[in-house]
PDB file of N, CA and C in Angstrom:
ATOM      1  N   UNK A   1       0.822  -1.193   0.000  1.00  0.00           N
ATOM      2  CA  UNK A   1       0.000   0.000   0.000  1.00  0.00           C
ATOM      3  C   UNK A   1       0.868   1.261   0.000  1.00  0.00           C
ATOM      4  N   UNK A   2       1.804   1.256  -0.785  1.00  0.00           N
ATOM      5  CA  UNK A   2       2.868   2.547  -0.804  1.00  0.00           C
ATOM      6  C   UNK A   2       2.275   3.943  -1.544  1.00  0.00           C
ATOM      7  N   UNK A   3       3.152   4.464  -1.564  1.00  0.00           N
ATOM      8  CA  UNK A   3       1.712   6.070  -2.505  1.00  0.00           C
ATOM      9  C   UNK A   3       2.421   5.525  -3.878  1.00  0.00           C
ATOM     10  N   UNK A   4       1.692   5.673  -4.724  1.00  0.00           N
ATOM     11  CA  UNK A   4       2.082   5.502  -6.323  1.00  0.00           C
ATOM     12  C   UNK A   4       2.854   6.918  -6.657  1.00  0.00           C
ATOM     13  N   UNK A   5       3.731   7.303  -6.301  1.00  0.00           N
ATOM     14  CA  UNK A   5       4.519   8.602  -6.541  1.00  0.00           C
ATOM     15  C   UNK A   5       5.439   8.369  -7.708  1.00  0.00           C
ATOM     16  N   UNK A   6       5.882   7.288  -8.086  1.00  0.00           N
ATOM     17  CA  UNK A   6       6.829   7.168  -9.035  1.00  0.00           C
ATOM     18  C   UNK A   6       6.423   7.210 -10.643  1.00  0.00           C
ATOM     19  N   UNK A   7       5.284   7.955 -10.231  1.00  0.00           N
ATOM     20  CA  UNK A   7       4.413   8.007 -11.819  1.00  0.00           C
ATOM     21  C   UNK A   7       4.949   9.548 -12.445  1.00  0.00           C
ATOM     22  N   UNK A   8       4.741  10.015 -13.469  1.00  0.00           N
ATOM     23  CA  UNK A   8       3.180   9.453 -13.861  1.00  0.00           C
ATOM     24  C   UNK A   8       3.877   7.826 -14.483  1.00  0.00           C
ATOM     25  N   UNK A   9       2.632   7.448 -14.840  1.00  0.00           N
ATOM     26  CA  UNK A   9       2.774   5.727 -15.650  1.00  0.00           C
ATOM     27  C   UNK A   9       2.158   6.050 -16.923  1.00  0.00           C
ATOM     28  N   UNK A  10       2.607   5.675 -17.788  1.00  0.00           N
ATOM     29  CA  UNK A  10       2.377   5.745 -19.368  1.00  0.00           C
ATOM     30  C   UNK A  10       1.579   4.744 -19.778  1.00  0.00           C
ATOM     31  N   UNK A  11       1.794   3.813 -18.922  1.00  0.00           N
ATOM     32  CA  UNK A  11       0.582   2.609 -19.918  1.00  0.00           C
ATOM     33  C   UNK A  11       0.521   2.080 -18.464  1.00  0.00           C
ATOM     34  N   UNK A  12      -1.126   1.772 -17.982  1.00  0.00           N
ATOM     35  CA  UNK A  12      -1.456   0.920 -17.158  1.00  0.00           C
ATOM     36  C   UNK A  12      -2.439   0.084 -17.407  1.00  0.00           C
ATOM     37  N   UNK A  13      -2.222  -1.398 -17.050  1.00  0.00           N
ATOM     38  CA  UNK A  13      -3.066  -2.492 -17.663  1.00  0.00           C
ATOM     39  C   UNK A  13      -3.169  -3.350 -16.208  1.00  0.00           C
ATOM     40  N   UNK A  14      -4.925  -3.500 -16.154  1.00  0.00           N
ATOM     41  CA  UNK A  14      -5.725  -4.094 -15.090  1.00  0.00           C
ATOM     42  C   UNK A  14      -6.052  -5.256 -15.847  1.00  0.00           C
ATOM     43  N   UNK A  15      -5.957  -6.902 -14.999  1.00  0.00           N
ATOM     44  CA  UNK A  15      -6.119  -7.956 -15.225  1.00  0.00           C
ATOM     45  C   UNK A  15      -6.917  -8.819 -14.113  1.00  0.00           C
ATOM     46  N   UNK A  16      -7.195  -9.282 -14.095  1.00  0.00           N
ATOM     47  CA  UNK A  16      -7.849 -10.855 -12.892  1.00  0.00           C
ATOM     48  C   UNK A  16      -7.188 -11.799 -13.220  1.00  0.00           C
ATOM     49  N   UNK A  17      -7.075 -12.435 -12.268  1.00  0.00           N
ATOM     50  CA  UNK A  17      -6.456 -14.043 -12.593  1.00  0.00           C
ATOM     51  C   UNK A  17      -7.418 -14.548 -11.849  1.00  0.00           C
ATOM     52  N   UNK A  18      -8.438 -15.689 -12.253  1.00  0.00           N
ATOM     53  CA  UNK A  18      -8.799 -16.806 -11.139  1.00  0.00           C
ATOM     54  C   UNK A  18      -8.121 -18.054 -11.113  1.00  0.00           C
ATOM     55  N   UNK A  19      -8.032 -18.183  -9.517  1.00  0.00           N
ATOM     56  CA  UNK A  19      -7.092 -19.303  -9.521  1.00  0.00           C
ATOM     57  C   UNK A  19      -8.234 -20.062  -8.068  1.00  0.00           C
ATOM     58  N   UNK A  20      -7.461 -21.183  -7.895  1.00  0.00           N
ATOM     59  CA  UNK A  20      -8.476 -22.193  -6.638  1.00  0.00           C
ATOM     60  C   UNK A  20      -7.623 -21.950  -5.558  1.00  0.00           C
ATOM     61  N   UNK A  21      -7.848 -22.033  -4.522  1.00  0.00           N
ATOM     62  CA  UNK A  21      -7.108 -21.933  -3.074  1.00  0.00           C
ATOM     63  C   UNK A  21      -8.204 -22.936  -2.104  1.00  0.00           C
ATOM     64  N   UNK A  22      -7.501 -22.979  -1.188  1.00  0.00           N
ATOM     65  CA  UNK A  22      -7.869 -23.843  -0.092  1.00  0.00           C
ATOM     66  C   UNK A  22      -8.052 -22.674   0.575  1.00  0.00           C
ATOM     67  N   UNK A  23      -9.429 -22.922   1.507  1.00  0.00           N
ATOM     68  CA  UNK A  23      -9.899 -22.213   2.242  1.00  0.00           C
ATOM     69  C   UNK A  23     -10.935 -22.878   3.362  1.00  0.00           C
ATOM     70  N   UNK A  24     -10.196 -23.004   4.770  1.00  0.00           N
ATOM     71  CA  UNK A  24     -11.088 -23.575   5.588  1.00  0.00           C
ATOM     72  C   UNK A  24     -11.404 -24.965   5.251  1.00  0.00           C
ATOM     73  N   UNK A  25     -10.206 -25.607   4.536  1.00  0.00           N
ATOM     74  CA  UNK A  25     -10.247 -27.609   4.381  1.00  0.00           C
ATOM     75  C   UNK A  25     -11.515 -27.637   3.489  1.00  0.00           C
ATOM     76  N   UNK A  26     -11.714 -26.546   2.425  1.00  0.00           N
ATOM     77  CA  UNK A  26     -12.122 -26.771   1.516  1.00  0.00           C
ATOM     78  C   UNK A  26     -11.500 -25.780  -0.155  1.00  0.00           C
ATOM     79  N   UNK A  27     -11.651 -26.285  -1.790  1.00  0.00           N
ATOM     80  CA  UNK A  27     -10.982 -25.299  -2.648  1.00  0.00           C
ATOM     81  C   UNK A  27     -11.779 -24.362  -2.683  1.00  0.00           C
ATOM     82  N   UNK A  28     -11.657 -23.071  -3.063  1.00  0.00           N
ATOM     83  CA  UNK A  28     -12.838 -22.619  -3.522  1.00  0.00           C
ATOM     84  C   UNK A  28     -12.138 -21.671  -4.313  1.00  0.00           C
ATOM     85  N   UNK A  29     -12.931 -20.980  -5.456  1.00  0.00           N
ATOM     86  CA  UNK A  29     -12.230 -20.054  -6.569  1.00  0.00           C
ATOM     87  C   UNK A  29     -11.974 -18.536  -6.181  1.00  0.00           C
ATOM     88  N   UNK A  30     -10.842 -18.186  -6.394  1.00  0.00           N
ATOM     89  CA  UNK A  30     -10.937 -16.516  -6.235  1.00  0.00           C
ATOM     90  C   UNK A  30     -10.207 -16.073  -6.987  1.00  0.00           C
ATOM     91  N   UNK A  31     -10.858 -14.526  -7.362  1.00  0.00           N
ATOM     92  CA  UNK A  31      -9.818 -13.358  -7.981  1.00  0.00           C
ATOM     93  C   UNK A  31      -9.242 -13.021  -7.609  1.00  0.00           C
ATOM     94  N   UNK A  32      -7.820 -12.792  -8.413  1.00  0.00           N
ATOM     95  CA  UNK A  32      -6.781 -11.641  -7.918  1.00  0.00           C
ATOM     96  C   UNK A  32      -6.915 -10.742  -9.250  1.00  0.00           C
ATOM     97  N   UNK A  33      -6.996  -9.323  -8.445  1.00  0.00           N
ATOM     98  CA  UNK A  33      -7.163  -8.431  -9.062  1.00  0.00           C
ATOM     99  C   UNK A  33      -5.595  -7.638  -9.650  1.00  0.00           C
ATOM    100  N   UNK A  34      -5.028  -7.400 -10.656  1.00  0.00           N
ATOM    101  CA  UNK A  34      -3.888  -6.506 -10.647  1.00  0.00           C
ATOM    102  C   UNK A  34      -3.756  -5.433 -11.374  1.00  0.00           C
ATOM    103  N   UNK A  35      -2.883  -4.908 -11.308  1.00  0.00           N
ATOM    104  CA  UNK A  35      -2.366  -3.282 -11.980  1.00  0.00           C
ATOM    105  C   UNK A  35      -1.545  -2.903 -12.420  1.00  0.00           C
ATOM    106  N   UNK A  36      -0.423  -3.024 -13.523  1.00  0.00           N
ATOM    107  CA  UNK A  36       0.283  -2.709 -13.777  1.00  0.00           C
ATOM    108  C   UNK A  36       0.942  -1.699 -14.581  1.00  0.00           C
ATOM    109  N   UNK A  37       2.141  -0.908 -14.009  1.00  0.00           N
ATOM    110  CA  UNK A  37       1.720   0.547 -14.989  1.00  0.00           C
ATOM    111  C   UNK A  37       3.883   0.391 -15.201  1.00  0.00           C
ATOM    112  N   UNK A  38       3.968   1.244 -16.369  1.00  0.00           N
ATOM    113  CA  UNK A  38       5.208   1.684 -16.807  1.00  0.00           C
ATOM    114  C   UNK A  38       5.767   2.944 -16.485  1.00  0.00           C
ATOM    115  N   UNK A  39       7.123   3.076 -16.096  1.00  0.00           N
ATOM    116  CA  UNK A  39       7.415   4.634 -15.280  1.00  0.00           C
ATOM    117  C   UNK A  39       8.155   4.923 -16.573  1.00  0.00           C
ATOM    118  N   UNK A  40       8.455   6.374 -15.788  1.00  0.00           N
ATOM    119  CA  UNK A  40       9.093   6.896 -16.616  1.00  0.00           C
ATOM    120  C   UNK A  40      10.036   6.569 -17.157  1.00  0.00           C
ATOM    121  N   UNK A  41      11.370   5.668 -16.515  1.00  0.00           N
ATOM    122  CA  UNK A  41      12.192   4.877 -17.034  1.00  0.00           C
ATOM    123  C   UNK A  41      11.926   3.955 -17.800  1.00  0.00           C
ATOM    124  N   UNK A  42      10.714   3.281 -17.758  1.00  0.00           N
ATOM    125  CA  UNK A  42      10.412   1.938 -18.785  1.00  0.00           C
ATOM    126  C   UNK A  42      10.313   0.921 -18.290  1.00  0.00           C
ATOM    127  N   UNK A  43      10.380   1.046 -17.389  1.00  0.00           N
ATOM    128  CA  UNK A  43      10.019  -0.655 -16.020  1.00  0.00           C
ATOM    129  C   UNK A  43       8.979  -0.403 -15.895  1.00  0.00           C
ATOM    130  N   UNK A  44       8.355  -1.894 -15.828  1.00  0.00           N
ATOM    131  CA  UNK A  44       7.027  -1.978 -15.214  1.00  0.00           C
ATOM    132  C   UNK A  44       7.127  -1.856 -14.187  1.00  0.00           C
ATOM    133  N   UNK A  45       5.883  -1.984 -13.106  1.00  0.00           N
ATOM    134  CA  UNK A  45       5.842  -1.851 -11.775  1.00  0.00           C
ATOM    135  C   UNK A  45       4.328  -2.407 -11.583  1.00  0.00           C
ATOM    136  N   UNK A  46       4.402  -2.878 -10.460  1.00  0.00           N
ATOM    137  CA  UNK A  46       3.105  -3.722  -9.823  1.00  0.00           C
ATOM    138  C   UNK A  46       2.322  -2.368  -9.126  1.00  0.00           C
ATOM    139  N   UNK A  47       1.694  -2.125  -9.807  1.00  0.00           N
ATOM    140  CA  UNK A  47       0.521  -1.012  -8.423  1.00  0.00           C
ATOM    141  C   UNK A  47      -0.344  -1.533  -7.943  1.00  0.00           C
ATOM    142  N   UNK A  48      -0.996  -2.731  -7.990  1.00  0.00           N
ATOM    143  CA  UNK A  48      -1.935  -2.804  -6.638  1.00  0.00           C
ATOM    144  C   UNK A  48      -2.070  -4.041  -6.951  1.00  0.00           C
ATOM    145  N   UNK A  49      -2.617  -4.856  -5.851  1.00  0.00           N
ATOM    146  CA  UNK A  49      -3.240  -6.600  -5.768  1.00  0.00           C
ATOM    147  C   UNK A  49      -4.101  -6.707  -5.389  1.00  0.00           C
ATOM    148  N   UNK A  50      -5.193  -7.453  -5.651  1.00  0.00           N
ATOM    149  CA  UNK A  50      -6.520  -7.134  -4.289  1.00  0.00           C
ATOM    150  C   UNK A  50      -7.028  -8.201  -4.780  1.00  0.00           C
ATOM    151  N   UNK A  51      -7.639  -9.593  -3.761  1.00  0.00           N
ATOM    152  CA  UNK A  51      -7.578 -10.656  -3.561  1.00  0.00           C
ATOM    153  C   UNK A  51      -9.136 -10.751  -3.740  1.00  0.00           C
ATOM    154  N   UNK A  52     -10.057 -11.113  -4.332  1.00  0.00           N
ATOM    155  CA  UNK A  52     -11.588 -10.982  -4.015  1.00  0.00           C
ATOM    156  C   UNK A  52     -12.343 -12.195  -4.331  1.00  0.00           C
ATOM    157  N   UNK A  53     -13.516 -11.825  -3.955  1.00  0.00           N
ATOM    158  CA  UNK A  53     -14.275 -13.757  -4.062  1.00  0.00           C
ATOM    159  C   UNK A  53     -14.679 -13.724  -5.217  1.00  0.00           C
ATOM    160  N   UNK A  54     -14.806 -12.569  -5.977  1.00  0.00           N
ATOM    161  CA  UNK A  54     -15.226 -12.937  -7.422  1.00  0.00           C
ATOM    162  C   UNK A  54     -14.972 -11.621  -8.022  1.00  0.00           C
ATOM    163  N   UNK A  55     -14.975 -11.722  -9.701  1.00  0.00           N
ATOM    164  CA  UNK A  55     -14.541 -10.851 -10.631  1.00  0.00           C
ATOM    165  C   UNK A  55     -16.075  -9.848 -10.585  1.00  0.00           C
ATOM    166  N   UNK A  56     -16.202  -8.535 -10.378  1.00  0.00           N
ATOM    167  CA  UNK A  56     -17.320  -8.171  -9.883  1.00  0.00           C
ATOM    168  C   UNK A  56     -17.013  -6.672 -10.472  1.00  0.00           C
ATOM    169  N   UNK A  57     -18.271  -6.055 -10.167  1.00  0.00           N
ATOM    170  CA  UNK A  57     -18.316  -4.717 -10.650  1.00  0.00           C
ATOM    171  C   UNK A  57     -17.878  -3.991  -9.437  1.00  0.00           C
ATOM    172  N   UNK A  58     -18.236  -4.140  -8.196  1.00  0.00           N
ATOM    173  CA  UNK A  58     -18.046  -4.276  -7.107  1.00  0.00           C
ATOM    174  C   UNK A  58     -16.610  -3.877  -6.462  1.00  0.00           C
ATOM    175  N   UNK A  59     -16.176  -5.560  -6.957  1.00  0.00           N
ATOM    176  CA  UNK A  59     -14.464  -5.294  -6.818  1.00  0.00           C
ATOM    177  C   UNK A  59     -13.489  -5.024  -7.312  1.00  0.00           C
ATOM    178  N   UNK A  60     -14.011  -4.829  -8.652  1.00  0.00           N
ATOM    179  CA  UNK A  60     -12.665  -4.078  -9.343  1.00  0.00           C
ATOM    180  C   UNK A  60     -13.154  -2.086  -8.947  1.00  0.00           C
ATOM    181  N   UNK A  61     -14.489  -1.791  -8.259  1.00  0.00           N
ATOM    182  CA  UNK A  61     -14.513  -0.427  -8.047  1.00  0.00           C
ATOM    183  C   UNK A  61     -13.580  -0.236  -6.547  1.00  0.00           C
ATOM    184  N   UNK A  62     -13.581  -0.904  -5.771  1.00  0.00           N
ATOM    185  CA  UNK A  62     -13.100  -1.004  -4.815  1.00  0.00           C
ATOM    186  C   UNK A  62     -11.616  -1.065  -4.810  1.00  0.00           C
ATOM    187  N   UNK A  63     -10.888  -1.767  -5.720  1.00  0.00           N
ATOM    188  CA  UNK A  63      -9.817  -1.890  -6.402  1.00  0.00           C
ATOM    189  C   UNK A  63      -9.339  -0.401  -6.395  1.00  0.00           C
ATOM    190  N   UNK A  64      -9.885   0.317  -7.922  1.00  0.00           N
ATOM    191  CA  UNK A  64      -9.484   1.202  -8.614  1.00  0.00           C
ATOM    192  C   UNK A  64      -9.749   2.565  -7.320  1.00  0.00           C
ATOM    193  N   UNK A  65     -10.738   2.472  -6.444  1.00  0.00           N
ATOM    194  CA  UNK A  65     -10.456   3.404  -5.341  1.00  0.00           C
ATOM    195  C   UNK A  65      -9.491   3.443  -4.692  1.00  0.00           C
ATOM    196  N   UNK A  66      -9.220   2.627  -3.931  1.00  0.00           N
ATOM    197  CA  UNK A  66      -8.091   2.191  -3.266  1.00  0.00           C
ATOM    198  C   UNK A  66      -6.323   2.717  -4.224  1.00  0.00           C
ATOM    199  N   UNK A  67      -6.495   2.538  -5.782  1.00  0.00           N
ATOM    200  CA  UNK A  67      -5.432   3.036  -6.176  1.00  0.00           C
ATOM    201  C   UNK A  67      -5.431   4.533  -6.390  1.00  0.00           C
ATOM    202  N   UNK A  68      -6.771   5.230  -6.187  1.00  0.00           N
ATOM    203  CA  UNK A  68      -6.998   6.374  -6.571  1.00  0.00           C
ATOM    204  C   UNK A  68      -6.369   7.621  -5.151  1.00  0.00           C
ATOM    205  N   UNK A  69      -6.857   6.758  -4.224  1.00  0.00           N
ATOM    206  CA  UNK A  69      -6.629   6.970  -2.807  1.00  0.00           C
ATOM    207  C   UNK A  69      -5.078   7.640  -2.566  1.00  0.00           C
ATOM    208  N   UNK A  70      -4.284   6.349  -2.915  1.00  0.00           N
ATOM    209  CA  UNK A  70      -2.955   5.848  -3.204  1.00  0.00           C
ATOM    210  C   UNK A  70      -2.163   7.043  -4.380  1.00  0.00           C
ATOM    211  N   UNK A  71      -2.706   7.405  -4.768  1.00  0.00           N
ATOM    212  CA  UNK A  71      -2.178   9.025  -5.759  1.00  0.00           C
ATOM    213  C   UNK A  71      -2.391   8.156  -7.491  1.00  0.00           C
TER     214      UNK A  71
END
């Protein structure tokens, strides 16, 4: 949760991955939410992760607040 100061970012690209996890001695499916943006140097960089029970309108708004928050 660091401040995104090392921007601006030139290209940022939001993805989900669902993957299965064990949860409570049972699998069950979840999203990971991500963010990735390019600095000024040309490295990527990870800006945010956010772990959720499903790919949602919901949680990717919650997501993109949280990075908005974050600068």
């Amino acid at each position: 949760t660091r401040p995104l100061d090392s921007g601006p970012y030139f290209y940022v690209s939001c993805d989900a991955l669902t993957m299965k996890v064990r949860e409570g001695g049972r699998v069950v499916k979840t999203s990971v939410l991500l963010a990735t943006g390019v600095n000024n140097d040309g490295y990527r960089e990870l800006l945010g992760m956010h772990v959720a029970t499903a790919e949602s309108v919901a949680s990717w708004t919650g997501f993109f607040r949280d990075l908005k928050a974050r600068g």
